[in-house]
PDB file of N, CA and C in Angstrom:
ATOM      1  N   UNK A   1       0.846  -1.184   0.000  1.00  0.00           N
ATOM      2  CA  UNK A   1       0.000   0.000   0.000  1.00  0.00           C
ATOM      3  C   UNK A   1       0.893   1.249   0.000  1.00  0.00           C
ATOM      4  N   UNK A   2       0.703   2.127  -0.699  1.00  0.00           N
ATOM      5  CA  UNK A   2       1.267   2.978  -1.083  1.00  0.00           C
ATOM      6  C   UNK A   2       0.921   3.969   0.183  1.00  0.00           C
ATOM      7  N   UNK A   3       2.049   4.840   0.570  1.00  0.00           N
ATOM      8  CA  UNK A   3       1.615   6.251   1.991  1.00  0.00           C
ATOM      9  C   UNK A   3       1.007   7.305   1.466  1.00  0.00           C
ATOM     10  N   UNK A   4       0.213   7.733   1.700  1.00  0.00           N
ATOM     11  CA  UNK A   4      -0.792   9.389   1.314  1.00  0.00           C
ATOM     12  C   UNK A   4      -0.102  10.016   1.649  1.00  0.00           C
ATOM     13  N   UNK A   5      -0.242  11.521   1.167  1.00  0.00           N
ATOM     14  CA  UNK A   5       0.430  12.582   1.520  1.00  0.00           C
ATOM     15  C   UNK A   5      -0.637  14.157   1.892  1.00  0.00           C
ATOM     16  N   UNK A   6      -0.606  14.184   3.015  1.00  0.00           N
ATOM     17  CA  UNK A   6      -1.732  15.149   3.367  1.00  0.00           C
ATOM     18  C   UNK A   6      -1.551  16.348   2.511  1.00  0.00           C
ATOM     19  N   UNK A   7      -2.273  17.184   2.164  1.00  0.00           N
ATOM     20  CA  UNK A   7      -2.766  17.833   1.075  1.00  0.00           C
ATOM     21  C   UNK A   7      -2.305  19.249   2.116  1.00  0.00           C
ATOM     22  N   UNK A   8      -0.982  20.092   1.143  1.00  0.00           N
ATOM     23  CA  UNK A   8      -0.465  21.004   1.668  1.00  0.00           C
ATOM     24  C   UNK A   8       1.185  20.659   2.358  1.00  0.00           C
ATOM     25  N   UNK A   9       1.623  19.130   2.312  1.00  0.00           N
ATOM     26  CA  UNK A   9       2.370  18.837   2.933  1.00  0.00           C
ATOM     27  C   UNK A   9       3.779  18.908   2.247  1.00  0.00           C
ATOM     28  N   UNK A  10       4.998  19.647   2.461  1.00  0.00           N
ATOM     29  CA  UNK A  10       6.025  19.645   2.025  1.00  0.00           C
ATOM     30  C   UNK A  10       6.935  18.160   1.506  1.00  0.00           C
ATOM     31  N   UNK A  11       7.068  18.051   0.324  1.00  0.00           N
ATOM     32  CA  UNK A  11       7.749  16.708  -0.004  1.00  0.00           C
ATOM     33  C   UNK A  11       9.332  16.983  -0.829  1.00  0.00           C
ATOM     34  N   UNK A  12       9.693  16.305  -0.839  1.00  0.00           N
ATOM     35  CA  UNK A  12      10.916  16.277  -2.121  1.00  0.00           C
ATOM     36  C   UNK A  12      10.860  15.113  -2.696  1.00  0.00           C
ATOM     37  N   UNK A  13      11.228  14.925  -4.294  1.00  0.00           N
ATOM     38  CA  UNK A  13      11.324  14.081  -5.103  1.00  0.00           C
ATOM     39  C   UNK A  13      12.358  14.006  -5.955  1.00  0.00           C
ATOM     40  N   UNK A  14      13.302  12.689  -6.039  1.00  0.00           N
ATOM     41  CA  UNK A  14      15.023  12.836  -6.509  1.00  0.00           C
ATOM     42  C   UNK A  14      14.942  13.933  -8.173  1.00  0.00           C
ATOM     43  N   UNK A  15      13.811  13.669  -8.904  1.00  0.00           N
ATOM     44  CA  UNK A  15      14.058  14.343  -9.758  1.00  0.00           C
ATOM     45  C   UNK A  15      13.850  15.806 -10.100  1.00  0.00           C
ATOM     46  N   UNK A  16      12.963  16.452  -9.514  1.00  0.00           N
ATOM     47  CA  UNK A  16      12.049  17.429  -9.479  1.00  0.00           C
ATOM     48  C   UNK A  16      12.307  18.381  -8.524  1.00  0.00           C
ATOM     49  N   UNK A  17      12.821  17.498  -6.819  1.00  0.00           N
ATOM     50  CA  UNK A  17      13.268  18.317  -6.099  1.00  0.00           C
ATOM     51  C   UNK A  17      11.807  18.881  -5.257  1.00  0.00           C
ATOM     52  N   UNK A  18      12.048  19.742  -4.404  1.00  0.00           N
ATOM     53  CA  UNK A  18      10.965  20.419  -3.312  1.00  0.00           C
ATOM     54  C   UNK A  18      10.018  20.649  -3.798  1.00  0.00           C
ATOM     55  N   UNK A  19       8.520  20.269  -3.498  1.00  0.00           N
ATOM     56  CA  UNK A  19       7.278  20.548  -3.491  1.00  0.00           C
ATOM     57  C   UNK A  19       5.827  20.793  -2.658  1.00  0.00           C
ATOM     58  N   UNK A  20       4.819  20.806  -3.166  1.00  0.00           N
ATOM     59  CA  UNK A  20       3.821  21.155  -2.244  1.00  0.00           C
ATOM     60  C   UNK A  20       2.964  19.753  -2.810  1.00  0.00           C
ATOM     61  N   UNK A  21       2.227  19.067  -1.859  1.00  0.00           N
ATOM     62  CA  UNK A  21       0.933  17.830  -2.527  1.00  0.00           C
ATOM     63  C   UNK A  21      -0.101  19.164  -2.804  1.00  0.00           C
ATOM     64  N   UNK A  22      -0.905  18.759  -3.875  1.00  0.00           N
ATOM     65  CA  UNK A  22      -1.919  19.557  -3.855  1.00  0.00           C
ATOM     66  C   UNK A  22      -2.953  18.642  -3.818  1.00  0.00           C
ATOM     67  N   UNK A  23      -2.815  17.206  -4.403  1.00  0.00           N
ATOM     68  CA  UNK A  23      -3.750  16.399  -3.775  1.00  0.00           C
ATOM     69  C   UNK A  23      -2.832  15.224  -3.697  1.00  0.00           C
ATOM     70  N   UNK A  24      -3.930  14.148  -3.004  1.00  0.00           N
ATOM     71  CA  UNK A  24      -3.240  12.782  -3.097  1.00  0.00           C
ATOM     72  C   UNK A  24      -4.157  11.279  -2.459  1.00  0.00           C
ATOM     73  N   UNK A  25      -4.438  10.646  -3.568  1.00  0.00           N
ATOM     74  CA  UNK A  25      -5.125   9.839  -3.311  1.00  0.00           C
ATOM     75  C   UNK A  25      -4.857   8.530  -3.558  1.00  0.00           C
ATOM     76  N   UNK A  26      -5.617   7.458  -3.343  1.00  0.00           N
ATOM     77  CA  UNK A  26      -4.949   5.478  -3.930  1.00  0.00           C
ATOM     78  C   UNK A  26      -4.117   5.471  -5.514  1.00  0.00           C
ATOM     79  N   UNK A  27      -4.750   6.288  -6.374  1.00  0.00           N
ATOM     80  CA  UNK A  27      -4.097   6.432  -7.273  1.00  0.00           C
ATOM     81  C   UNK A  27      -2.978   7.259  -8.255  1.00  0.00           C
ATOM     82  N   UNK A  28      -3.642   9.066  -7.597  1.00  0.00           N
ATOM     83  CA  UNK A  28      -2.446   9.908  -8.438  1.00  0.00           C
ATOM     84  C   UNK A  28      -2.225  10.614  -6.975  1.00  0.00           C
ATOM     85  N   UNK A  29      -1.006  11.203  -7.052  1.00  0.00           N
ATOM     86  CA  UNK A  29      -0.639  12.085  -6.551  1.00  0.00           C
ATOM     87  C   UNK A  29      -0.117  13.375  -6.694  1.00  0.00           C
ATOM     88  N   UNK A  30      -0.134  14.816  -6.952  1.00  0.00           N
ATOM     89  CA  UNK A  30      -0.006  15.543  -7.597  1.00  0.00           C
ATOM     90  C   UNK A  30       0.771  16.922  -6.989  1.00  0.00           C
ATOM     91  N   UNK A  31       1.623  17.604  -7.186  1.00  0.00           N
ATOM     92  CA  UNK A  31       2.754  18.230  -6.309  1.00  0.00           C
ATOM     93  C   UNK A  31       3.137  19.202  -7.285  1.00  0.00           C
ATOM     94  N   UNK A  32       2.880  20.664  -6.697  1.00  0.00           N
ATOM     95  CA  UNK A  32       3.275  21.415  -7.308  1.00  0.00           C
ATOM     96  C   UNK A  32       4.766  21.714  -6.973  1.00  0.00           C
ATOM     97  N   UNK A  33       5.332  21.550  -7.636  1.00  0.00           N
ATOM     98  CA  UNK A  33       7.366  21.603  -7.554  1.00  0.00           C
ATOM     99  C   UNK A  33       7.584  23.368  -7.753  1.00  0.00           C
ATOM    100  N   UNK A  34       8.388  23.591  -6.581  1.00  0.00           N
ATOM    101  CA  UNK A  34       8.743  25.059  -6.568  1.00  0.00           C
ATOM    102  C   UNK A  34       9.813  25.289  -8.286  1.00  0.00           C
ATOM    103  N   UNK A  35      10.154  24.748  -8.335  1.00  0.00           N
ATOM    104  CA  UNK A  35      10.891  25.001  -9.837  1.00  0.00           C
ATOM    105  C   UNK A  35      10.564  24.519 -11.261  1.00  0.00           C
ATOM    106  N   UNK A  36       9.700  23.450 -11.207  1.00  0.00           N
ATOM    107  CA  UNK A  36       8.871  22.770 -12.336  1.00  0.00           C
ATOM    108  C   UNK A  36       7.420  22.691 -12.314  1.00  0.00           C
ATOM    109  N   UNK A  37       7.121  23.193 -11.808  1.00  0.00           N
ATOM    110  CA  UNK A  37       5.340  23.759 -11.874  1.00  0.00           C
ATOM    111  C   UNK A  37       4.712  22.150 -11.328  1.00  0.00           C
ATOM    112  N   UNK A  38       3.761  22.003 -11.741  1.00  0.00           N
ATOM    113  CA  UNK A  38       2.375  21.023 -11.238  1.00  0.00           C
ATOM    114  C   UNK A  38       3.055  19.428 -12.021  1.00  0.00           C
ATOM    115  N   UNK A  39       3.302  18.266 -11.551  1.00  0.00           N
ATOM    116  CA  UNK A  39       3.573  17.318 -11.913  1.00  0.00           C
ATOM    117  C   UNK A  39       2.325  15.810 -11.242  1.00  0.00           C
ATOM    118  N   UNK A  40       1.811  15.236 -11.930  1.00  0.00           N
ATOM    119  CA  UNK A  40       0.848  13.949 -11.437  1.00  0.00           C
ATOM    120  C   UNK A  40       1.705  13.105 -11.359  1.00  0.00           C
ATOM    121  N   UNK A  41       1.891  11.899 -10.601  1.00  0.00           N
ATOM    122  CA  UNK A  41       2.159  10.952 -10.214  1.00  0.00           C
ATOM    123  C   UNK A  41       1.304   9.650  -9.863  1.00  0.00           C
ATOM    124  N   UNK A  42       1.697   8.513 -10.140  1.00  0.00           N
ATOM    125  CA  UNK A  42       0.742   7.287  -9.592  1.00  0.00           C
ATOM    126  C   UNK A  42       1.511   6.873  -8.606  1.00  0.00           C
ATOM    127  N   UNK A  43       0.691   7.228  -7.773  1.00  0.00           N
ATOM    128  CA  UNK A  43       0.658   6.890  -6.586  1.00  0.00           C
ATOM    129  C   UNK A  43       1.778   6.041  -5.682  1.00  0.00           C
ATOM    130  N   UNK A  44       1.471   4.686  -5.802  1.00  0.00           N
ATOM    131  CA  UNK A  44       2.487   3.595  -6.052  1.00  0.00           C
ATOM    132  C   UNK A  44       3.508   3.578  -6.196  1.00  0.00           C
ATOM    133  N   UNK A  45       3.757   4.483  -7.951  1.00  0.00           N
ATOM    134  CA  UNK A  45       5.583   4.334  -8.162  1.00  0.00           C
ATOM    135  C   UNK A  45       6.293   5.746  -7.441  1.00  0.00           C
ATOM    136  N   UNK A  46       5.467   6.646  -7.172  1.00  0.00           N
ATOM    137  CA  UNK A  46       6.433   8.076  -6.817  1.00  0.00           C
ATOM    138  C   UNK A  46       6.862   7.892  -5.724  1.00  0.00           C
ATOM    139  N   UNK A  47       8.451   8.390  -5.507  1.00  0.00           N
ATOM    140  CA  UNK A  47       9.409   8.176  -4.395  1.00  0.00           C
ATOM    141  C   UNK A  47       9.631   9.445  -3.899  1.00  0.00           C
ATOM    142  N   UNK A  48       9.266   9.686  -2.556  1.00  0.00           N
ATOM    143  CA  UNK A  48       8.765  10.979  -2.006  1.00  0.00           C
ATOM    144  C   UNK A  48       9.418  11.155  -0.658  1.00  0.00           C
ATOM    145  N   UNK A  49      10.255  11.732  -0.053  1.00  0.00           N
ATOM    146  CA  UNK A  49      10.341  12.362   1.283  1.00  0.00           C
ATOM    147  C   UNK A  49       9.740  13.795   1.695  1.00  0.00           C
ATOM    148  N   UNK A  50       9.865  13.397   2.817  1.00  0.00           N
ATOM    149  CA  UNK A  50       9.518  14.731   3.363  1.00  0.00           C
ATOM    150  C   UNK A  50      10.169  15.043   3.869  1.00  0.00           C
ATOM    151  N   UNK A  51       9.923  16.930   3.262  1.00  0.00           N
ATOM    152  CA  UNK A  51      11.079  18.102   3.930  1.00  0.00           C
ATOM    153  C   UNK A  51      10.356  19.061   4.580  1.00  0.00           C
ATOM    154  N   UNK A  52      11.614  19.390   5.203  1.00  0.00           N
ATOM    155  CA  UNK A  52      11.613  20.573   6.271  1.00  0.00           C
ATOM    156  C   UNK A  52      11.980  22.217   5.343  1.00  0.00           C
ATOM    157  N   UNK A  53      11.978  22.145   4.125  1.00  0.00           N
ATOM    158  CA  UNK A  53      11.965  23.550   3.222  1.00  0.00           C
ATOM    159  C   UNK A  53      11.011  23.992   3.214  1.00  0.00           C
ATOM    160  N   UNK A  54      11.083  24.863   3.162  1.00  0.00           N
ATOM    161  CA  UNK A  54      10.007  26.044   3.189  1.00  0.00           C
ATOM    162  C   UNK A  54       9.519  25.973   1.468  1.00  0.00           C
ATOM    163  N   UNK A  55       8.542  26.831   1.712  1.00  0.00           N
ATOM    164  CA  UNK A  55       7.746  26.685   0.285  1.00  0.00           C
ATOM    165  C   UNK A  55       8.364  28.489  -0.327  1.00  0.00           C
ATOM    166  N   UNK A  56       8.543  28.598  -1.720  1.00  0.00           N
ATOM    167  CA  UNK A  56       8.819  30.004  -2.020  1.00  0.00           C
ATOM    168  C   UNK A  56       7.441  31.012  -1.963  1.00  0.00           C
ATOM    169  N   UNK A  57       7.975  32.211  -1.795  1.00  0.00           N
ATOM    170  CA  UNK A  57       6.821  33.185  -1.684  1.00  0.00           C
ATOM    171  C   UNK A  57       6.625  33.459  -2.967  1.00  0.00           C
ATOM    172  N   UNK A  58       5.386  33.603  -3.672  1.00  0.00           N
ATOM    173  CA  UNK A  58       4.898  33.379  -5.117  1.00  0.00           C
ATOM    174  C   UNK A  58       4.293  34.850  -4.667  1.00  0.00           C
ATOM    175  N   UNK A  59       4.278  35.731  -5.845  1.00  0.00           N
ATOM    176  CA  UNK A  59       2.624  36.614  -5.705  1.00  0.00           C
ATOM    177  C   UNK A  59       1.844  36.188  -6.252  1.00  0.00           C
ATOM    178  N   UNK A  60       0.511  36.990  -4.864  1.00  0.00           N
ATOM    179  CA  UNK A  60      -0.794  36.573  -5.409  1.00  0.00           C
ATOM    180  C   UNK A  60      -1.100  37.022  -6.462  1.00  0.00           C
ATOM    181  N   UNK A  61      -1.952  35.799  -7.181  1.00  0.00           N
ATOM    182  CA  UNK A  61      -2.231  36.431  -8.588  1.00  0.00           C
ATOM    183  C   UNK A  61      -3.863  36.950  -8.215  1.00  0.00           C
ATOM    184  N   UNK A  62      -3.822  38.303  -9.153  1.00  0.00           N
ATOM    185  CA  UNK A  62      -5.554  39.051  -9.358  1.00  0.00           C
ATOM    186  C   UNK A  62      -6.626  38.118  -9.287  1.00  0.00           C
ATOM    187  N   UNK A  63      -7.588  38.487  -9.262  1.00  0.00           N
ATOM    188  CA  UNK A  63      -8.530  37.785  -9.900  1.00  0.00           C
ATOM    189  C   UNK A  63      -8.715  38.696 -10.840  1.00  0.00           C
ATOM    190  N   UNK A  64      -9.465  38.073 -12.008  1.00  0.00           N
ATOM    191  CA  UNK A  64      -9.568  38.921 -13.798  1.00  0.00           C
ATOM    192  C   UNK A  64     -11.244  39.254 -13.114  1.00  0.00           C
ATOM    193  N   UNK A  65     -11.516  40.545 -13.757  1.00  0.00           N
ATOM    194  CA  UNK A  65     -12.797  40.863 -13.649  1.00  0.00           C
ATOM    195  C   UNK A  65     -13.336  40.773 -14.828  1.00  0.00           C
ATOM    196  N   UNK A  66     -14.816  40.578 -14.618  1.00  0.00           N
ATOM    197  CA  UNK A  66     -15.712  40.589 -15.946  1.00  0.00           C
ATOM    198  C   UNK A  66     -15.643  41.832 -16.451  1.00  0.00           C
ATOM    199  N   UNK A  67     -15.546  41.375 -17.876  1.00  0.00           N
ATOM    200  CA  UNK A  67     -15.128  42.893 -19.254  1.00  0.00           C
ATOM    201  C   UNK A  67     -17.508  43.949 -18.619  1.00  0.00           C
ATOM    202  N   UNK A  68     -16.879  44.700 -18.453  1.00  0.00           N
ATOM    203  CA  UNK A  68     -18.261  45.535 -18.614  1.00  0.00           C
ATOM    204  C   UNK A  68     -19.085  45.327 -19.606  1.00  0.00           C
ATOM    205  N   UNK A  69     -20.689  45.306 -19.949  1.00  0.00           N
ATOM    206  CA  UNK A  69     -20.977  45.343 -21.272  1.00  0.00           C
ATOM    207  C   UNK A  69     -21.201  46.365 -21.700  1.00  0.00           C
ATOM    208  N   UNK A  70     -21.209  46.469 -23.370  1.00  0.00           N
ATOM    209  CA  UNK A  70     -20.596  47.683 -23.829  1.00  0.00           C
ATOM    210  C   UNK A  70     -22.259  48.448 -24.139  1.00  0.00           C
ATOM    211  N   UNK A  71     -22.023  49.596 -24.193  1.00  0.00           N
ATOM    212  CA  UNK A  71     -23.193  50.274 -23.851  1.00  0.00           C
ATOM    213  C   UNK A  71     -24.316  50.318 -25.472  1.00  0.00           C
ATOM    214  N   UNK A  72     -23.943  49.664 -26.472  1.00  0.00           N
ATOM    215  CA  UNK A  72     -25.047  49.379 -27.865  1.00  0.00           C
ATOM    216  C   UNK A  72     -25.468  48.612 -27.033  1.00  0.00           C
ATOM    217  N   UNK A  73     -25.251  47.250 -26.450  1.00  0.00           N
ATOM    218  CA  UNK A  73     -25.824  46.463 -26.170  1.00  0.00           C
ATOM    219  C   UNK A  73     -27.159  46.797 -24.979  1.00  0.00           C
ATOM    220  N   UNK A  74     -26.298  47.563 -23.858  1.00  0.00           N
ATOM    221  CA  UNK A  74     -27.987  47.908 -23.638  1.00  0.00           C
ATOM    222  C   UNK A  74     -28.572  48.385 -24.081  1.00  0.00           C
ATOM    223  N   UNK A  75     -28.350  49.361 -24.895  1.00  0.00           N
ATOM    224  CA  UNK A  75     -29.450  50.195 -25.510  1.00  0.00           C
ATOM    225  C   UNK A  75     -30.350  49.009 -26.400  1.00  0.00           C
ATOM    226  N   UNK A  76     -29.766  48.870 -26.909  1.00  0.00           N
ATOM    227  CA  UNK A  76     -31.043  47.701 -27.585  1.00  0.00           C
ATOM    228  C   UNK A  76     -31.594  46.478 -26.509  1.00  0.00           C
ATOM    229  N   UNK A  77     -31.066  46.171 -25.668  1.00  0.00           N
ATOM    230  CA  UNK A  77     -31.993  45.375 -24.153  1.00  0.00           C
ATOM    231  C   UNK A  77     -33.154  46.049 -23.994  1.00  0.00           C
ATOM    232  N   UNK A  78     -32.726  47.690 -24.106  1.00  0.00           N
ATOM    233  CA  UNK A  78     -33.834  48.360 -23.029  1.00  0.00           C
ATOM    234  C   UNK A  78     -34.837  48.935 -23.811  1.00  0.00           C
ATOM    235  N   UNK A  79     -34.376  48.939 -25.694  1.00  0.00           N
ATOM    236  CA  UNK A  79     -35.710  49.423 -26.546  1.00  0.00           C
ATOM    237  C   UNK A  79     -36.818  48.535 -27.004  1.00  0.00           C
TER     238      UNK A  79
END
């Protein structure tokens, strides 16, 4: 049986190096790597420790706002 990895939990992996689980379940496991972005794994074969590194400080990204609608368009809604 393969070990879970609680969701948020600092790991390292020989190839990839330091990451975050973002999920992890019987079958995939999935780890965003501070230097190689989002990688899936099955479960089973990924060889994983856990570290004591800290995670990097990223900025927050915006949220995108909805484009306004453009003002022909109401006018013809409202005639």
């Amino acid at each position: 049986m393969a070990k879970l990895h609680a969701k948020g939990s600092r790991v390292s992996q020989p190839s990839y190096g330091p990451g975050t689980v973002s999920s992890s379940d019987e079958r995939y496991t999935v780890i965003e790597f501070d230097n190689h972005g989002r990688r899936v794994f099955v479960t089973d074969m990924v060889t994983l420790e856990k570290t004591d590194e800290p995670a990097p400080n990223r900025p927050v990204k915006e949220k995108r706002r909805k484009a306004p609608a453009k003002k022909a368009e109401k006018a013809e809604k409202g005639a």
